[in-house]
C-alpha atoms as a PDB file:
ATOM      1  CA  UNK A   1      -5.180  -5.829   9.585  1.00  0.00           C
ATOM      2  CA  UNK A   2      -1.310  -4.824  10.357  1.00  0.00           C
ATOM      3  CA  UNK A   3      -0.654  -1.703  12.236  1.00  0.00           C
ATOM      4  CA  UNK A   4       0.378   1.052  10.341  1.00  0.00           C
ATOM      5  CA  UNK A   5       3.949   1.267   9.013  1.00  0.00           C
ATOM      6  CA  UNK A   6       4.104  -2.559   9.803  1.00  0.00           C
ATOM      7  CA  UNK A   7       4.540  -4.687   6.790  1.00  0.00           C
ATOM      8  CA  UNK A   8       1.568  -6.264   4.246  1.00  0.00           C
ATOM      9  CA  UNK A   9       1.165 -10.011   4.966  1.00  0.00           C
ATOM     10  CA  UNK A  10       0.857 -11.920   1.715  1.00  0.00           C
ATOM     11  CA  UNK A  11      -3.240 -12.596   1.450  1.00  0.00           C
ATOM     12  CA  UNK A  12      -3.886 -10.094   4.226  1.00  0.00           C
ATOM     13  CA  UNK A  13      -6.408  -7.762   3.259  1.00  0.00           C
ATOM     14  CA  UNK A  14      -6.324  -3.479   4.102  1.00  0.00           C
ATOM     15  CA  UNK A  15      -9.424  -1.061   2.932  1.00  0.00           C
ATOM     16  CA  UNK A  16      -8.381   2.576   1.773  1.00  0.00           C
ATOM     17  CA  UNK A  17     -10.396   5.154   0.811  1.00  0.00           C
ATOM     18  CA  UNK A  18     -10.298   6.055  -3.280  1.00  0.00           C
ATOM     19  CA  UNK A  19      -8.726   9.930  -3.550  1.00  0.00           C
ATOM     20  CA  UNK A  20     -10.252  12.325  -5.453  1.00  0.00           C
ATOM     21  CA  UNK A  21      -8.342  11.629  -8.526  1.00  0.00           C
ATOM     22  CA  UNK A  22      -9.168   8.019  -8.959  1.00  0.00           C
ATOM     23  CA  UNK A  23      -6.254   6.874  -7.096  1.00  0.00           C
ATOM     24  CA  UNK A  24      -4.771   4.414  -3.506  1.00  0.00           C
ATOM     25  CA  UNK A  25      -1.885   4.760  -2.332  1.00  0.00           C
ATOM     26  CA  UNK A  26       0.034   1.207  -1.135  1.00  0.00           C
ATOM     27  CA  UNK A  27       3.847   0.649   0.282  1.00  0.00           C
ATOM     28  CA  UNK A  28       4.682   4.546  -1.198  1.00  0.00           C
ATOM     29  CA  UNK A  29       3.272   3.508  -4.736  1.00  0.00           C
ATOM     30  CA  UNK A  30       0.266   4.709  -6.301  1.00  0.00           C
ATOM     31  CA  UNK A  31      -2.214   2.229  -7.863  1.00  0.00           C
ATOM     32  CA  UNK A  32      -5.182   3.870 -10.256  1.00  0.00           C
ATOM     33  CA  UNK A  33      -8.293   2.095  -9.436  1.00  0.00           C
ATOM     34  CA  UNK A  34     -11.271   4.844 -10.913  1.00  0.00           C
ATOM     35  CA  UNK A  35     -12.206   8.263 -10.779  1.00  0.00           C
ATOM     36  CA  UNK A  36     -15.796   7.305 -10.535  1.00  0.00           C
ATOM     37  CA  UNK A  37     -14.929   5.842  -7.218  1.00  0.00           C
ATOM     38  CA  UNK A  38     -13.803   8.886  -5.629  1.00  0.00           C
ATOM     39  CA  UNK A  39     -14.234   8.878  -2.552  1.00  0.00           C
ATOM     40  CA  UNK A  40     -15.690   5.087  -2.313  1.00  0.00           C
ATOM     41  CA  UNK A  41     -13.476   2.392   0.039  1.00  0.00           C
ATOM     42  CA  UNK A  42     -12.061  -0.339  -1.590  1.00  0.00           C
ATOM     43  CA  UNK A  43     -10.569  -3.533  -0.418  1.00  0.00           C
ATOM     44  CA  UNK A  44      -6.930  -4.627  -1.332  1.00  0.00           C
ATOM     45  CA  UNK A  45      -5.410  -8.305  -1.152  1.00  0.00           C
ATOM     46  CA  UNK A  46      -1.946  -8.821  -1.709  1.00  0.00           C
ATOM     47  CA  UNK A  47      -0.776 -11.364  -3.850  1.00  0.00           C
ATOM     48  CA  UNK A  48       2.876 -11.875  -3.659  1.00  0.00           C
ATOM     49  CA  UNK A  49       3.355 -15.031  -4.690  1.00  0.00           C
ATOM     50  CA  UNK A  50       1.502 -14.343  -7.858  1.00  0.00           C
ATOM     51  CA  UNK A  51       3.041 -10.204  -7.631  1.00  0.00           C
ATOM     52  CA  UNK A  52      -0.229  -9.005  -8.039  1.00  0.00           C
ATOM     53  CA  UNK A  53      -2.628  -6.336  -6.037  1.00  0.00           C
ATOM     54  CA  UNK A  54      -6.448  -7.524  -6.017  1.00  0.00           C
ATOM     55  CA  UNK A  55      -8.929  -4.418  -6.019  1.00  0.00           C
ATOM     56  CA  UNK A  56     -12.200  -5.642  -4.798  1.00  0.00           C
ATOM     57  CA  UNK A  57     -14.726  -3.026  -5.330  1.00  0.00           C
ATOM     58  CA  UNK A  58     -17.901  -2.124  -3.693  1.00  0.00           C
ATOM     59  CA  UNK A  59     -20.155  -3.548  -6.639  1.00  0.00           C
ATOM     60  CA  UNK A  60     -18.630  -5.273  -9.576  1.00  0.00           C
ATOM     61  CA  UNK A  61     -15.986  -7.640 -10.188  1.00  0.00           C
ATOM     62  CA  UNK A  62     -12.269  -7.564  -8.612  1.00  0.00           C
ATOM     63  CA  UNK A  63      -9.640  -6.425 -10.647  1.00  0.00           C
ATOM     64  CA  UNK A  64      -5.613  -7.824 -10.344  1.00  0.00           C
ATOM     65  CA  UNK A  65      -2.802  -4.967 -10.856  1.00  0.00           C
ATOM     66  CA  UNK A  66       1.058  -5.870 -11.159  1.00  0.00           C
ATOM     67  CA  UNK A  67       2.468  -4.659  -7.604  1.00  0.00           C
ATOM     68  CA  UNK A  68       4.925  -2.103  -9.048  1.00  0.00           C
ATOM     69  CA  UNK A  69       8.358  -2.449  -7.775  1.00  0.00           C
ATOM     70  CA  UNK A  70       8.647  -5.755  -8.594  1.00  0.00           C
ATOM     71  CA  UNK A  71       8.947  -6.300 -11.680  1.00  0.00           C
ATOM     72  CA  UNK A  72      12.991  -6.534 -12.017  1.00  0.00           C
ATOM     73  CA  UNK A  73      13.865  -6.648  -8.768  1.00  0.00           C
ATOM     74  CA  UNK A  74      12.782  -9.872  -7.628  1.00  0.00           C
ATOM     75  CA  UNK A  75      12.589 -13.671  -8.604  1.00  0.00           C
ATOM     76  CA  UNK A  76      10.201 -14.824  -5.834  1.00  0.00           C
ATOM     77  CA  UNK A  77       7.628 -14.937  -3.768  1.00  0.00           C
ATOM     78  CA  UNK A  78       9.715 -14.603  -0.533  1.00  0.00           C
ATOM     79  CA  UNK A  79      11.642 -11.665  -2.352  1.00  0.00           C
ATOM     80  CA  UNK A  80       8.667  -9.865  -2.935  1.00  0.00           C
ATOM     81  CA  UNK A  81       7.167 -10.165   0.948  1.00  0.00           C
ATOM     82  CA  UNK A  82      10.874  -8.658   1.667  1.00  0.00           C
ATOM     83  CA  UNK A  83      10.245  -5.724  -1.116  1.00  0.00           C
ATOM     84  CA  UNK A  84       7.116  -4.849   0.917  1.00  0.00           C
ATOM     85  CA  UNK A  85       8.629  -5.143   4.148  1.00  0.00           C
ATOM     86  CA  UNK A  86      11.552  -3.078   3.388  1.00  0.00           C
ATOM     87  CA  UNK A  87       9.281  -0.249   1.847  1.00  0.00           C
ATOM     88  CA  UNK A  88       6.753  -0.571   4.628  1.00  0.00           C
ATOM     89  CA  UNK A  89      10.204   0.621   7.129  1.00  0.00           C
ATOM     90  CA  UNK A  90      10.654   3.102   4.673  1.00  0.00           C
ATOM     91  CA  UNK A  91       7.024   4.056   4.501  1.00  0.00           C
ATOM     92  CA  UNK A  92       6.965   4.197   8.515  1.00  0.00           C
ATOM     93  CA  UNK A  93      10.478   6.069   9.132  1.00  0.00           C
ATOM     94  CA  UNK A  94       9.178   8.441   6.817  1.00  0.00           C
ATOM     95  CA  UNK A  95       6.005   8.869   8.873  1.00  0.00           C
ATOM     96  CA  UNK A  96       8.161   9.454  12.061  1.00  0.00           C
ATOM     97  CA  UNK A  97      10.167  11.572  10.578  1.00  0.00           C
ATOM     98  CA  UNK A  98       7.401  13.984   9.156  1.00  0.00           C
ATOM     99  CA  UNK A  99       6.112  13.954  12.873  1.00  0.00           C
ATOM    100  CA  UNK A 100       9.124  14.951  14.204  1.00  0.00           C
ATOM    101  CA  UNK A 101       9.522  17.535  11.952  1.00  0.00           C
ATOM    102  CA  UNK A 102       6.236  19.248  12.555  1.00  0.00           C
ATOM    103  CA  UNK A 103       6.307  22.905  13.203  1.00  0.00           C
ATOM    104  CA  UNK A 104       5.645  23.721  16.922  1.00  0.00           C
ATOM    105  CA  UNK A 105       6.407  20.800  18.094  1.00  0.00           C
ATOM    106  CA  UNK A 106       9.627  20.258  20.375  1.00  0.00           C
ATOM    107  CA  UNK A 107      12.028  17.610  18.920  1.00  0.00           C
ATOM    108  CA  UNK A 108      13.549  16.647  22.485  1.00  0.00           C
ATOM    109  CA  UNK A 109      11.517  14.379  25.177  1.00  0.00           C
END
């Protein structure tokens, strides 16, 4: 499984946990996989080469959504893996920043 903020390797697999609303959260975009599975962790493949995000559930059949972001922006395979590694650097400057930013915490070494 990549490290966090580290970019989604096309066929890797990541679990995240379903959020109260029915919703996962993958490269800063939010994918709605079920209310009723609140709570639940689900498994997510990426499919670049066919732009699509596989939702394999804890009972019941996988599911395929369009990766969002995608669908003008890029022509290929390799241009999608680039999408998601760009906004996987976005996704982990934004992290760093948020933890520098913390209150109470000293911003110099």
């Amino acid at each position: 499984m990549p490290m966090p903020g580290a970019p989604f390797v096309d066929g890797e697999h990541v679990v995240h946990q379903v959020n109260r609303h029915g919703f996962v959260k993958v490269d800063l975009r939010t994918y709605d996989i079920s209310s009723k599975l609140a709570g639940q962790l689900v498994t997510l493949r990426i499919h670049a080469s066919e732009r699509c995000l596989q939702v394999v559930y804890p009972q019941g059949n996988p599911r395929l959504l369009p990766l969002k972001g995608l669908d003008q922006r890029s022509s290929s395979s390799q241009d999608s893996v680039e999408l998601m590694q760009q906004e996987a650097s976005t996704r982990a400057s934004l992290a760093w920043q948020k933890r520098r930013t913390r209150p109470g915490r000293s911003s110099s070494p």
